[in-house]
Protein backbone atom coordinates (compact mmCIF):
# COMPACT_ATOMS: atom_id res chain seq x y z
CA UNK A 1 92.81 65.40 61.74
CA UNK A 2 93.14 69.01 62.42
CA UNK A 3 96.79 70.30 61.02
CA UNK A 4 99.29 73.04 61.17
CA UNK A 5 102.11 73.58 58.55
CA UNK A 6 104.89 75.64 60.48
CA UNK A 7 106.53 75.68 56.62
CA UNK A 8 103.56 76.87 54.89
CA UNK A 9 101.93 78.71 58.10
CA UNK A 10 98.63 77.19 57.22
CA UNK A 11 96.05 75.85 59.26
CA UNK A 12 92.93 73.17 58.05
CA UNK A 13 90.88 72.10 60.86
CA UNK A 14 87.28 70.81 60.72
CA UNK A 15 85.12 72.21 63.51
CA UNK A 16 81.60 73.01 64.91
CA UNK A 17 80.86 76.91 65.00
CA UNK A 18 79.51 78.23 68.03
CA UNK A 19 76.90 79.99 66.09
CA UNK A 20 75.25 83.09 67.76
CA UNK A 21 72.20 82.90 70.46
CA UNK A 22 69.18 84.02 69.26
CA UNK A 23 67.71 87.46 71.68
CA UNK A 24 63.56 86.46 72.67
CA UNK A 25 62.48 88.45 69.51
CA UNK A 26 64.80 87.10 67.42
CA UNK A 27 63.73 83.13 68.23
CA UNK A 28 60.47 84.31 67.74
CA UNK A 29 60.84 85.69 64.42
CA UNK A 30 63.08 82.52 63.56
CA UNK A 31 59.96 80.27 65.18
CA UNK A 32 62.46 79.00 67.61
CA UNK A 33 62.58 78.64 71.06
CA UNK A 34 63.74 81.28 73.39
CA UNK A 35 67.70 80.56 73.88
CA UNK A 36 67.74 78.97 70.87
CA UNK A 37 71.64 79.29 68.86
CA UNK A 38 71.81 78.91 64.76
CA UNK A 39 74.26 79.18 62.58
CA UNK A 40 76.09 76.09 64.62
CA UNK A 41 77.24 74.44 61.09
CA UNK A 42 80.23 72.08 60.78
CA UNK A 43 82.64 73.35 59.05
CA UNK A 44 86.32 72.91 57.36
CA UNK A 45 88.34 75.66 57.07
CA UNK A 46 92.16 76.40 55.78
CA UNK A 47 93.35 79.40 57.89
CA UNK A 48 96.58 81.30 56.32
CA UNK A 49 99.10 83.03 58.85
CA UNK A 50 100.17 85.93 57.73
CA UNK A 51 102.35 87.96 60.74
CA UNK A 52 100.35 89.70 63.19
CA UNK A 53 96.78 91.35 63.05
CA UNK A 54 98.46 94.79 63.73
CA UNK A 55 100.27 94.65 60.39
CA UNK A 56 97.20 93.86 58.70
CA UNK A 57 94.92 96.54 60.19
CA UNK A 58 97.93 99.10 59.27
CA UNK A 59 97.70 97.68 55.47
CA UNK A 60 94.32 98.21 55.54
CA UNK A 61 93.92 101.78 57.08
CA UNK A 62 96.90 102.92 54.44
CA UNK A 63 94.49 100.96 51.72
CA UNK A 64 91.75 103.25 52.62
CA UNK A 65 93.37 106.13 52.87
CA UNK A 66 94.96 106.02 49.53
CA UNK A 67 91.66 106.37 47.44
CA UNK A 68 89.83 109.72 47.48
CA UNK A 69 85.96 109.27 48.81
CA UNK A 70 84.78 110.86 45.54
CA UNK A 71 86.89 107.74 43.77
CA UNK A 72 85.23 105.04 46.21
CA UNK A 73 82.06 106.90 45.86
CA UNK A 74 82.01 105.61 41.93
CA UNK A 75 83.74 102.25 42.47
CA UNK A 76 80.80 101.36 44.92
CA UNK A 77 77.91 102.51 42.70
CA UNK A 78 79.35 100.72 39.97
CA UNK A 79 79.02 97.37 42.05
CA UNK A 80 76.00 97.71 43.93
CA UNK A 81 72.17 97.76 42.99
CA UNK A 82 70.88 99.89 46.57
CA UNK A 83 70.93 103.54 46.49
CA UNK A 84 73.04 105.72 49.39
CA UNK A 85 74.07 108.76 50.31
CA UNK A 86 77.92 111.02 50.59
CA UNK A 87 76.66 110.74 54.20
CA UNK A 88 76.11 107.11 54.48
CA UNK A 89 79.61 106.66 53.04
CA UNK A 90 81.19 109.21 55.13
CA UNK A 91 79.43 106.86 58.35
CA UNK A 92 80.79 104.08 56.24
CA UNK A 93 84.31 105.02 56.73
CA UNK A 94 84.60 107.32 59.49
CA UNK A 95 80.87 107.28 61.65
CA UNK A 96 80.97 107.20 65.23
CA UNK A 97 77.60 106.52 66.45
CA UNK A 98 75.93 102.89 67.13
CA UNK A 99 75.25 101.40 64.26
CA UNK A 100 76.54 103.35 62.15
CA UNK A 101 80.33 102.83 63.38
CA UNK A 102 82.83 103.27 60.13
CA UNK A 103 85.75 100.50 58.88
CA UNK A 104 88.48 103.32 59.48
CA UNK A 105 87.19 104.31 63.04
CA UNK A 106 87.28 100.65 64.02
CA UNK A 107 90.34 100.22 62.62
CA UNK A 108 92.04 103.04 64.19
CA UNK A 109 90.28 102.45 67.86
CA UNK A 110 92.03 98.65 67.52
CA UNK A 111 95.59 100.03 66.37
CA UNK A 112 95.33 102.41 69.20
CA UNK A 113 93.89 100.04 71.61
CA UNK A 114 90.64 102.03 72.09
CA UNK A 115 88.09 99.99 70.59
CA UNK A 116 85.31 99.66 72.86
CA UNK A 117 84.25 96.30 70.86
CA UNK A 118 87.24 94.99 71.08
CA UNK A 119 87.44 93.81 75.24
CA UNK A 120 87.01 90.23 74.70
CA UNK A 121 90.27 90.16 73.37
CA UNK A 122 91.64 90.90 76.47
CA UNK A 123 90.78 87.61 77.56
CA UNK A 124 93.09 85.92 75.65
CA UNK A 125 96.96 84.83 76.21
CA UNK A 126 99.34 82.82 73.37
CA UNK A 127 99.39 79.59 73.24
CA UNK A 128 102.83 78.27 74.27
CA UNK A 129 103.09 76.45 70.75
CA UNK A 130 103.70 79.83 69.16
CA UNK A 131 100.52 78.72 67.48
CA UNK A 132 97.15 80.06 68.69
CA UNK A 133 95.90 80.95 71.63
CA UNK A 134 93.96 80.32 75.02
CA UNK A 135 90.81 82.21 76.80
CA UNK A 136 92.16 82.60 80.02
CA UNK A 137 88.81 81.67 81.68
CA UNK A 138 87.55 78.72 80.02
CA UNK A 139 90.84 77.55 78.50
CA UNK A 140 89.40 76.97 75.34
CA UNK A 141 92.08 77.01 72.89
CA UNK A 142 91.75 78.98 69.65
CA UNK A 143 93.47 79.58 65.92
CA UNK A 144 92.92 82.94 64.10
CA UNK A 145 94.20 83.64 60.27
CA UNK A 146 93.12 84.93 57.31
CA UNK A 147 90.09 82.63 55.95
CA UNK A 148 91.45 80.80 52.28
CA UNK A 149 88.81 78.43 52.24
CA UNK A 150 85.35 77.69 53.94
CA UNK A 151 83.61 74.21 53.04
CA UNK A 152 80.62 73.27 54.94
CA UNK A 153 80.42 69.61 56.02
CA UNK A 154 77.01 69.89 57.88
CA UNK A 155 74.95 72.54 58.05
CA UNK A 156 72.67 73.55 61.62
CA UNK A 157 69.15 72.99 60.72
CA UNK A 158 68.26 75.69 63.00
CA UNK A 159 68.82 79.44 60.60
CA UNK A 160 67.93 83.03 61.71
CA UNK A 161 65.00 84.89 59.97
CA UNK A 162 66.65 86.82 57.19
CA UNK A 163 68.00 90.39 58.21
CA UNK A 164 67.50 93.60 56.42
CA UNK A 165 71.31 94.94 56.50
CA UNK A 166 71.31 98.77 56.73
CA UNK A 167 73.17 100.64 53.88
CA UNK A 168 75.95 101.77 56.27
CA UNK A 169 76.43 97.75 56.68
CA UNK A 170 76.01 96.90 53.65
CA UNK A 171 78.82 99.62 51.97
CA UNK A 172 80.93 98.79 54.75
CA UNK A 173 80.83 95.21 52.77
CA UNK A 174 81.11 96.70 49.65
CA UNK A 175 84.32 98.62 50.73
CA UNK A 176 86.07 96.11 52.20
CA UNK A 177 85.59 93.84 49.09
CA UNK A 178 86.23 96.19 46.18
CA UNK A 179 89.57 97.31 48.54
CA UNK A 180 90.27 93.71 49.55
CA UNK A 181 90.74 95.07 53.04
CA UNK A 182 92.42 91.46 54.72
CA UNK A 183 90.77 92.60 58.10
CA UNK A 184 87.01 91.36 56.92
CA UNK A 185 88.70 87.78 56.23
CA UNK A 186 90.25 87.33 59.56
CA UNK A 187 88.56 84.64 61.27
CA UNK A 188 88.78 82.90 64.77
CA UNK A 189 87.81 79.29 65.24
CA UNK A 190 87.70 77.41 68.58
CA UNK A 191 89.61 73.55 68.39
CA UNK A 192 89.75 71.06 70.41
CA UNK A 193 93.56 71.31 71.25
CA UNK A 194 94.62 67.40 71.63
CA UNK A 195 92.71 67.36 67.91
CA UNK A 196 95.60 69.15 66.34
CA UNK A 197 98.83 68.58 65.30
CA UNK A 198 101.95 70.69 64.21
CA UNK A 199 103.80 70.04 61.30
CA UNK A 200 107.21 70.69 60.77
């Protein structure tokens, strides 16, 4: 059964993840067919409610702005074993260009309602519970929340060819984990709606 806690404002639902479809080159890579999706595991999850996304990205951009780049510069290197650049962690926090987008331009774009990645959420309206909310196209019903736990109960035997993460990626990882930026563990799940129930 699929549960909310209104008193401890925590969610634990077992689902299926829509995984990601695979592009023709990708399949191919992954010796799968052409339309293929992986990453479709089964998963139970504990979601924690924690007031809105707004207040988080705030606590994160003040995070980030608290610590001097030649400070993160030496926090990061003493954590990670790939070599980069002031540049690459200047695109880390603050790039602009495809690809190489930073945390704190993505962060401020959302804040300020400017994020060009960000028009999907526009598709969205609350739930009338108070507790999640509904695509208005395909009326799917879905619960967002910090990510407290992540257990996998089946995994899809279908999985992508491993990935080469550029170094922008991969200190834009490394940032938000040595920060503990709450942003990177927000997490949306779709539910079945008549699956869950609200607890007092």
């Amino acid at each position: 059964m699929n549960t909310i806690n209104s008193t401890s404002r925590t969610a634990i639902i077992t689902t299926t993840k829509a995984g990601k479809k695979l592009s023709k080159r990708a399949a191919k890579a992954s010796n799968l067919p052409e339309g293929s999706r992986v990453g479709c595991d089964t998963v139970k999850i504990t979601l924690s409610y924690v007031g809105d996304y707004n207040s988080l990205i705030m606590s994160d951009i003040q995070k980030i702005l608290a610590v001097k780049q030649e400070t993160l510069h030496a926090m990061i290197s003493e954590k990670v074993d790939f070599a980069f650049t002031e540049n690459d962690l200047e695109d880390a926090l603050r790039g602009v260009e495809r690809g190489r987008k930073g945390i704190l331009t993505s962060l401020q774009q959302t804040i300020q309602d400017s994020n060009p990645d960000n028009t999907h959420l526009e598709a969205y309206e609350p739930h009338p519970s108070g507790w999640g909310k509904i695509h208005t196209e395909t009326g799917d019903y879905h619960l967002a929340g910090l990510l407290s736990s992540y257990e996998v109960i089946e995994r899809d035997p279908n999985r992508p060819a491993p990935v080469n993460s550029g170094v922008v990626v991969l200190l834009k990882n490394a940032i938000s984990k040595i920060l503990d930026l709450d942003t990177a563990k927000w997490r949306q799940f779709k539910v079945s709606q008549e699956s869950v129930t609200i607890l007092p």
